[in-house]
Protein backbone atom coordinates (compact mmCIF):
# COMPACT_ATOMS: atom_id res chain seq x y z
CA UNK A 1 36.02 -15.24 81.37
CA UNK A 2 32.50 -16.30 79.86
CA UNK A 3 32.11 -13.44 78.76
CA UNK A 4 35.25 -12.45 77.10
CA UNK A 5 35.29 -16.16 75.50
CA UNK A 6 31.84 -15.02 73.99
CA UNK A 7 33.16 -11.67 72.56
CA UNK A 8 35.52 -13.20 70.92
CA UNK A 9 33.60 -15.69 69.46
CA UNK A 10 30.95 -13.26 68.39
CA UNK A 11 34.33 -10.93 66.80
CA UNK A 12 35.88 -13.99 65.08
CA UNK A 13 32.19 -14.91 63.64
CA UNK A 14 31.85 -11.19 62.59
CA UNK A 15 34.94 -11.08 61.03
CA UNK A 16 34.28 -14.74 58.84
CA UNK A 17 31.15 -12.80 57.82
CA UNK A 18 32.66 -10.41 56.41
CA UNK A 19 35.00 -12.59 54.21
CA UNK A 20 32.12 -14.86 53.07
CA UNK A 21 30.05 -11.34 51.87
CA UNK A 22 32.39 -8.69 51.38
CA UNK A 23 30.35 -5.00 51.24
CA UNK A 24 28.75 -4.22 48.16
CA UNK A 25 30.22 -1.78 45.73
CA UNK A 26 29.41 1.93 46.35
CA UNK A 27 27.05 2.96 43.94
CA UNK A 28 27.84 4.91 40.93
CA UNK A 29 25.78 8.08 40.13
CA UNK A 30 25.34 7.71 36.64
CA UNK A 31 22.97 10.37 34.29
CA UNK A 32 21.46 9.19 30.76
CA UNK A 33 19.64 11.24 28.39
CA UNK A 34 16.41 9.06 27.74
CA UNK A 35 14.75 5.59 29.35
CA UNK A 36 16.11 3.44 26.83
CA UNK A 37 19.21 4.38 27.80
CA UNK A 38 18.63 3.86 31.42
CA UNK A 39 17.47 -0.11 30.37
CA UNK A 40 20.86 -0.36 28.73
CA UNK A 41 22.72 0.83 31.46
CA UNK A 42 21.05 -0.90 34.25
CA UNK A 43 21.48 -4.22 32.47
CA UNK A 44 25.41 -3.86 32.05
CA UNK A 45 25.74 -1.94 35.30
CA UNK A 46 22.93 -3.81 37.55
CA UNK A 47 23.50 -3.15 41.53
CA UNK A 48 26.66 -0.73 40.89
CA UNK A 49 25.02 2.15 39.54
CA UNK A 50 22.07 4.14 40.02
CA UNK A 51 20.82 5.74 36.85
CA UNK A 52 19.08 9.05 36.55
CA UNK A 53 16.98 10.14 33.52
CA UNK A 54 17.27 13.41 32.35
CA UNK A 55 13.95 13.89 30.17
CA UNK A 56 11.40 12.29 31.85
CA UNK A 57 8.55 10.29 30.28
CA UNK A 58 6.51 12.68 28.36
CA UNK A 59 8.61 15.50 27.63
CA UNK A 60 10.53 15.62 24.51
CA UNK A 61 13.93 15.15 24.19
CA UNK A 62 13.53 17.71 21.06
CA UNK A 63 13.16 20.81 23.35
CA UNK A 64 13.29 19.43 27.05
CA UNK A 65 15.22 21.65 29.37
CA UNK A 66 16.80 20.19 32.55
CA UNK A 67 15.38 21.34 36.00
CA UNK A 68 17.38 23.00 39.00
CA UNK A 69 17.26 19.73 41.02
CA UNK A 70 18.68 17.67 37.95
CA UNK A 71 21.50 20.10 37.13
CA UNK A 72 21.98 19.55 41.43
CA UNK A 73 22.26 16.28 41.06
CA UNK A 74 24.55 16.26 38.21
CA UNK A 75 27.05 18.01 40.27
CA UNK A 76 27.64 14.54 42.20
CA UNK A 77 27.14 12.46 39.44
CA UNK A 78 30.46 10.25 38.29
CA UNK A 79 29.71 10.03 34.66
CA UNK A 80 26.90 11.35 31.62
CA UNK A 81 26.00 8.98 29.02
CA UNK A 82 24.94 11.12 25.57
CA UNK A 83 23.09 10.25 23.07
CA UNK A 84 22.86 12.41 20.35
CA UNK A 85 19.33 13.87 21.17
CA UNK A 86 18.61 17.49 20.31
CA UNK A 87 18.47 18.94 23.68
CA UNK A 88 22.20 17.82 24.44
CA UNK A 89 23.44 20.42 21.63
CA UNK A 90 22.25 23.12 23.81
CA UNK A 91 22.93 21.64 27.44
CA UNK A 92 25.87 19.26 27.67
CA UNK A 93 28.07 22.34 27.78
CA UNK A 94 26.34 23.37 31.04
CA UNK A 95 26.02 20.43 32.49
CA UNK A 96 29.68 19.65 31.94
CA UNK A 97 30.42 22.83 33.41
CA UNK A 98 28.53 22.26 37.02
CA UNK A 99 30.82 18.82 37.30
CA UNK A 100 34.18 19.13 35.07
CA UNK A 101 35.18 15.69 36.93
CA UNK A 102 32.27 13.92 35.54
CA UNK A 103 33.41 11.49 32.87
CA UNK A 104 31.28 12.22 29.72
CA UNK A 105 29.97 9.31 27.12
CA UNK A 106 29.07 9.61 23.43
CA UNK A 107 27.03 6.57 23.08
CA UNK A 108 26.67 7.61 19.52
CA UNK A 109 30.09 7.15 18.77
CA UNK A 110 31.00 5.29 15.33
CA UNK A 111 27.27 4.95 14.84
CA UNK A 112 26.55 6.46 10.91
CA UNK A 113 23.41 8.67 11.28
CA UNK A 114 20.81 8.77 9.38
CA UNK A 115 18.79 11.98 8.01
CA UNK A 116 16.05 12.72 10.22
CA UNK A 117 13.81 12.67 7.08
CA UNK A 118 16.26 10.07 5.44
CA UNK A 119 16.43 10.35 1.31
CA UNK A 120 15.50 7.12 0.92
CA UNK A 121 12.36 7.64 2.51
CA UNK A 122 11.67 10.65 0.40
CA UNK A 123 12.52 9.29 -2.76
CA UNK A 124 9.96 6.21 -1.50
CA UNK A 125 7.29 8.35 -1.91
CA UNK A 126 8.75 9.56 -5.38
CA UNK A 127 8.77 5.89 -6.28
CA UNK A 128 4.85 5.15 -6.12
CA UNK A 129 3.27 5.17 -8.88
CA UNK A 130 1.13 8.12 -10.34
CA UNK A 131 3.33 10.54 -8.01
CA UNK A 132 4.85 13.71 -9.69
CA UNK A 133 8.02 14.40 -9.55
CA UNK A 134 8.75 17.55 -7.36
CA UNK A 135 6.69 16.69 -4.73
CA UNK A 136 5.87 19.38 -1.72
CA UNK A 137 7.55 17.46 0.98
CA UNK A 138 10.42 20.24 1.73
CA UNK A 139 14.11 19.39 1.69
CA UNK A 140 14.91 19.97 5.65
CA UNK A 141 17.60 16.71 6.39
CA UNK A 142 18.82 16.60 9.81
CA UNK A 143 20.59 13.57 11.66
CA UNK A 144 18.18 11.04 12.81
CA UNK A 145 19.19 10.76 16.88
CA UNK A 146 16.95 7.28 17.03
CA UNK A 147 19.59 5.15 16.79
CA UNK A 148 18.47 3.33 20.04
CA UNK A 149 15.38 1.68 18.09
CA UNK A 150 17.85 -0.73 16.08
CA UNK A 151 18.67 -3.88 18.12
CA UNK A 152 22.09 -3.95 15.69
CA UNK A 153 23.09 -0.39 16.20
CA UNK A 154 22.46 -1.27 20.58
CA UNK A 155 24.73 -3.51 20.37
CA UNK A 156 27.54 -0.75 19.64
CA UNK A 157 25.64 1.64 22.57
CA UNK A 158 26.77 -1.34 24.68
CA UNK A 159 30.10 -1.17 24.50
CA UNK A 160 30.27 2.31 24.81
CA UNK A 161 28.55 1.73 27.90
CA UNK A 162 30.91 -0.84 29.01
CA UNK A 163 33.85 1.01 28.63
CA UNK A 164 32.29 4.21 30.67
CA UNK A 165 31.14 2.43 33.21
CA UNK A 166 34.57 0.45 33.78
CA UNK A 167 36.24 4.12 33.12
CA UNK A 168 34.47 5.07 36.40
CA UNK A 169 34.81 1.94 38.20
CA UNK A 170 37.77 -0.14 37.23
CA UNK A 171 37.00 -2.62 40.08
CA UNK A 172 33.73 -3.55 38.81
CA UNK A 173 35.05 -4.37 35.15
CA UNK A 174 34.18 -8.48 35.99
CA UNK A 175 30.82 -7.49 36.48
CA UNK A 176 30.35 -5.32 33.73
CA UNK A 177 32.29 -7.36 31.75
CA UNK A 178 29.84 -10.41 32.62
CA UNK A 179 26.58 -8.61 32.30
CA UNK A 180 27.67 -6.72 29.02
CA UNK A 181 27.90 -10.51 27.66
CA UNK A 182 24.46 -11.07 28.84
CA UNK A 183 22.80 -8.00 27.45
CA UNK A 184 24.31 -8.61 24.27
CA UNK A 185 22.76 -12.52 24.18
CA UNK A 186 19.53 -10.82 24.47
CA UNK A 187 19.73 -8.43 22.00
CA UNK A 188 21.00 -11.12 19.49
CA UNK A 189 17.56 -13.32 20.42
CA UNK A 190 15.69 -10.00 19.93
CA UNK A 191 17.39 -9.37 16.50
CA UNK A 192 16.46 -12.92 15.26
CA UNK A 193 13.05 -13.11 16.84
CA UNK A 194 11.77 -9.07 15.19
CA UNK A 195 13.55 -10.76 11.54
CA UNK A 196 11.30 -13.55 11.41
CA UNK A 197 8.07 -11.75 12.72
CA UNK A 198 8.37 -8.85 10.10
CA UNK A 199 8.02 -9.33 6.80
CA UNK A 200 10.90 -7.22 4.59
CA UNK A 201 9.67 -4.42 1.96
CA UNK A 202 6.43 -3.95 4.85
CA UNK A 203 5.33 -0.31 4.41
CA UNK A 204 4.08 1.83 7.59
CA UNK A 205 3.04 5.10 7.88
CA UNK A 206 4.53 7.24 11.11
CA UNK A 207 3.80 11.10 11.74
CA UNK A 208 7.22 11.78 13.47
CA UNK A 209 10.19 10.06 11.86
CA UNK A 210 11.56 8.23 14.12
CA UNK A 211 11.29 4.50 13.22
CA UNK A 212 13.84 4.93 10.46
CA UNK A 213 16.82 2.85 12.25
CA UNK A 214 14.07 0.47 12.52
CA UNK A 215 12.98 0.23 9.48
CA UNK A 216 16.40 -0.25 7.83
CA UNK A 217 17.18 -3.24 10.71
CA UNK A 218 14.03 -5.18 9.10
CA UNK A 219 14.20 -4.04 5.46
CA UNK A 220 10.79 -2.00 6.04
CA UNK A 221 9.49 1.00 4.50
CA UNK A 222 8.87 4.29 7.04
CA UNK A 223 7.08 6.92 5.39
CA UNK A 224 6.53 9.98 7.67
CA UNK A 225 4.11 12.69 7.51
CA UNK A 226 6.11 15.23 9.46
CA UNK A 227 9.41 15.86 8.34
CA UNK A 228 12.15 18.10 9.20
CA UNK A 229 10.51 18.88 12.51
CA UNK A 230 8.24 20.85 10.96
CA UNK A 231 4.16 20.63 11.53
CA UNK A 232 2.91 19.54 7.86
CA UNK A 233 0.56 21.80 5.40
CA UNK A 234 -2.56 21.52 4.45
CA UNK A 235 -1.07 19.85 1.48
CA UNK A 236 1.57 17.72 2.69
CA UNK A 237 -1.43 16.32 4.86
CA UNK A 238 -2.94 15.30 1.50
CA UNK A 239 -0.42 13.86 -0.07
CA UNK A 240 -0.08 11.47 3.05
CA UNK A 241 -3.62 10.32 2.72
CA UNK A 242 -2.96 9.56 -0.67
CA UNK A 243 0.07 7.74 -0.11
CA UNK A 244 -1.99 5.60 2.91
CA UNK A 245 -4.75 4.49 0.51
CA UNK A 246 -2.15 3.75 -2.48
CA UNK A 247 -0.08 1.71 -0.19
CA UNK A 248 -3.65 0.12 1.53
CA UNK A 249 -1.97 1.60 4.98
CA UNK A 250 -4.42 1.26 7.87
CA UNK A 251 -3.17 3.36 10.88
CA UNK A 252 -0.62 6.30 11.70
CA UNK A 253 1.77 5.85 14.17
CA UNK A 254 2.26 8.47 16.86
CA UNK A 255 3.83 9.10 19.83
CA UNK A 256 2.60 10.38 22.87
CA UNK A 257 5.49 13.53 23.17
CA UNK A 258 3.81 15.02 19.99
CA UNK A 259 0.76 16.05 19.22
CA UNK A 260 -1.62 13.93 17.26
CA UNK A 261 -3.94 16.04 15.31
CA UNK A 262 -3.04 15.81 11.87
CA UNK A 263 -2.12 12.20 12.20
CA UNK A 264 -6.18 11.95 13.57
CA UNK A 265 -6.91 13.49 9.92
CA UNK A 266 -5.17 11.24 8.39
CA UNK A 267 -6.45 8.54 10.18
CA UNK A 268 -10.08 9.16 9.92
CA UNK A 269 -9.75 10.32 5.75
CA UNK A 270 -8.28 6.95 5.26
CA UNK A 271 -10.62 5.17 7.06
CA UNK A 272 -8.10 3.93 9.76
CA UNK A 273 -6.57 4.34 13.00
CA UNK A 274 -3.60 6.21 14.92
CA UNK A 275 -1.61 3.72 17.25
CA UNK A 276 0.46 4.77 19.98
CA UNK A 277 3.94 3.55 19.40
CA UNK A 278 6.37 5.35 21.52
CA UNK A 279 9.78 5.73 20.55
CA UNK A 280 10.88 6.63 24.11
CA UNK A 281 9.52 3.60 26.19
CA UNK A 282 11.93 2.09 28.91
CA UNK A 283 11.05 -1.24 28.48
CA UNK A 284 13.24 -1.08 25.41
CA UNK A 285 12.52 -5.07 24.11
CA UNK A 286 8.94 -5.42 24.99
CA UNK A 287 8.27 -2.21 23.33
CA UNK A 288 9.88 -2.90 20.14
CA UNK A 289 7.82 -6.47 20.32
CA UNK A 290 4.82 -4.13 20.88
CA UNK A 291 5.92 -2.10 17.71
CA UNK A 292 6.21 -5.23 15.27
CA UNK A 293 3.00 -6.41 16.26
CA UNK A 294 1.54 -2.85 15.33
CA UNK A 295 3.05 -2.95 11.77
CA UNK A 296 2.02 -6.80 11.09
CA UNK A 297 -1.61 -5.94 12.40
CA UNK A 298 -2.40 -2.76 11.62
CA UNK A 299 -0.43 -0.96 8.87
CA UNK A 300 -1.33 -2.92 5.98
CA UNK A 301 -3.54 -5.29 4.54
């Protein structure tokens, strides 16, 4: 009788257990394109979703191809959030086509792209004084995919994520819902706090062009030495170190997914520096703190 009192006991307890802390979601398998994406995520999706990267750190989204094991995974996964990098043109077909269920998200949606070598950058350099008209730099304009380096422009990518993630998981929306409010309180203090640390009309020099969404958040001035994708001339390499010492420009900014070479010319004809400022980092708000704090100290005097 002890005993049978004591099961039940044991059951009952058990059972109030379970109504105090009811199981935890299932996880949802979700892809992303790039780390910046998978901070985005994970910060509107927290504990409910496991986030895979498809181009891992180092490789370049530019020309990345995915592996056998990703496009395995993929199979499973419940939804793909897109971005609008290069690679995706080639291989969101495919990967569409190993899981038709998958629900697929354009990130990028509504978002107004910029040229990849924007005019406005070009016709900066047209601008400077002394400069001829006609200058070598050639006329190859593609969209700009960085649209994940302007706090303002995130803010969009968050809803978009919001709305696949509650696509996939209705049940979850109070979370999401919740943490989406969150995320978006931080990027607001991150907006205001990179406003009053960089100064407006700033100029910095970048080999890749990929701070342009940046630059047009803060009212800077990106000029790039690579543009179009294209590895620069002998001449265009010129031209950039005598843009750097008009403009009293102190470093070139590269990345580590492309080589560095040329921007190491530059550097050392200009008597300055290259700095490391990746465009692909997941810790998406310390590294854009880490990127303001390269322009105020080391782009200009």
């Amino acid at each position: 009788m002890k005993k049978q009192l004591l099961s039940l006991i044991v059951l009952f307890l058990a059972a109030l257990s379970l109504l105090a802390f009811p199981a935890a979601a299932a996880e949802k398998s979700v892809f992303v394109s790039i780390a910046p994406q998978k901070y985005f995520v994970e910060k509107i999706g927290g504990e409910r979703v496991e986030v895979h990267i498809m181009v891992p750190p180092g490789a370049s989204p530019h020309t990345y191809e995915p592996s056998a094991g990703q496009m395995k995974k993929l199979a499973d996964a419940d939804a793909y959030f897109s971005i609008g990098v290069t690679f995706e043109k080639a291989w969101l077909p495919k990967i569409r086509s190993v899981n038709p269920d998958m629900v697929l998200v354009d990130t990028s949606r509504g978002i107004e792209k910029r040229s990849s070598s924007h005019r406005r950058d070009h016709d900066d350099l047209q601008r400077i004084p002394g400069e001829k008209t006609g200058a070598s730099f050639p006329e190859a304009f593609h969209d700009d995919p960085h649209i994940w380096l302007s706090p303002p422009l995130v803010m969009l990518q968050a809803r978009a994520v919001l709305e696949g993630l509650t696509k996939i998981d209705p049940e979850g929306f109070a979370h999401y819902a919740s943490h989406y409010a969150s995320f978006l309180s931080e990027i607001v203090e991150l907006d205001i706090e990179l406003k009053e640390r960089l100064a407006p009309g700033t100029t910095f020099m970048t080999y890749h062009p990929s701070w342009g969404y940046f630059a047009d958040a803060y009212g800077l001035r990106q000029i790039p030495v690579e543009i179009g994708g294209k590895t620069p001339k002998a001449r265009q390499i010129q031209e950039a170190i005598r843009h750097a010492r008009e403009m009293n420009i102190l470093a070139v900014m590269v990345q580590p997914q492309i080589s560095t070479r040329d921007a190491e010319t530059i550097a050392r004809e200009i008597n300055g520096r290259t700095v490391m400022a990746d465009p692909l980092a997941e810790d998406w708000a310390q590294n854009l703190r880490r990127i303001a704090d390269l322009i105020g100290k080391h782009t200009q005097q």
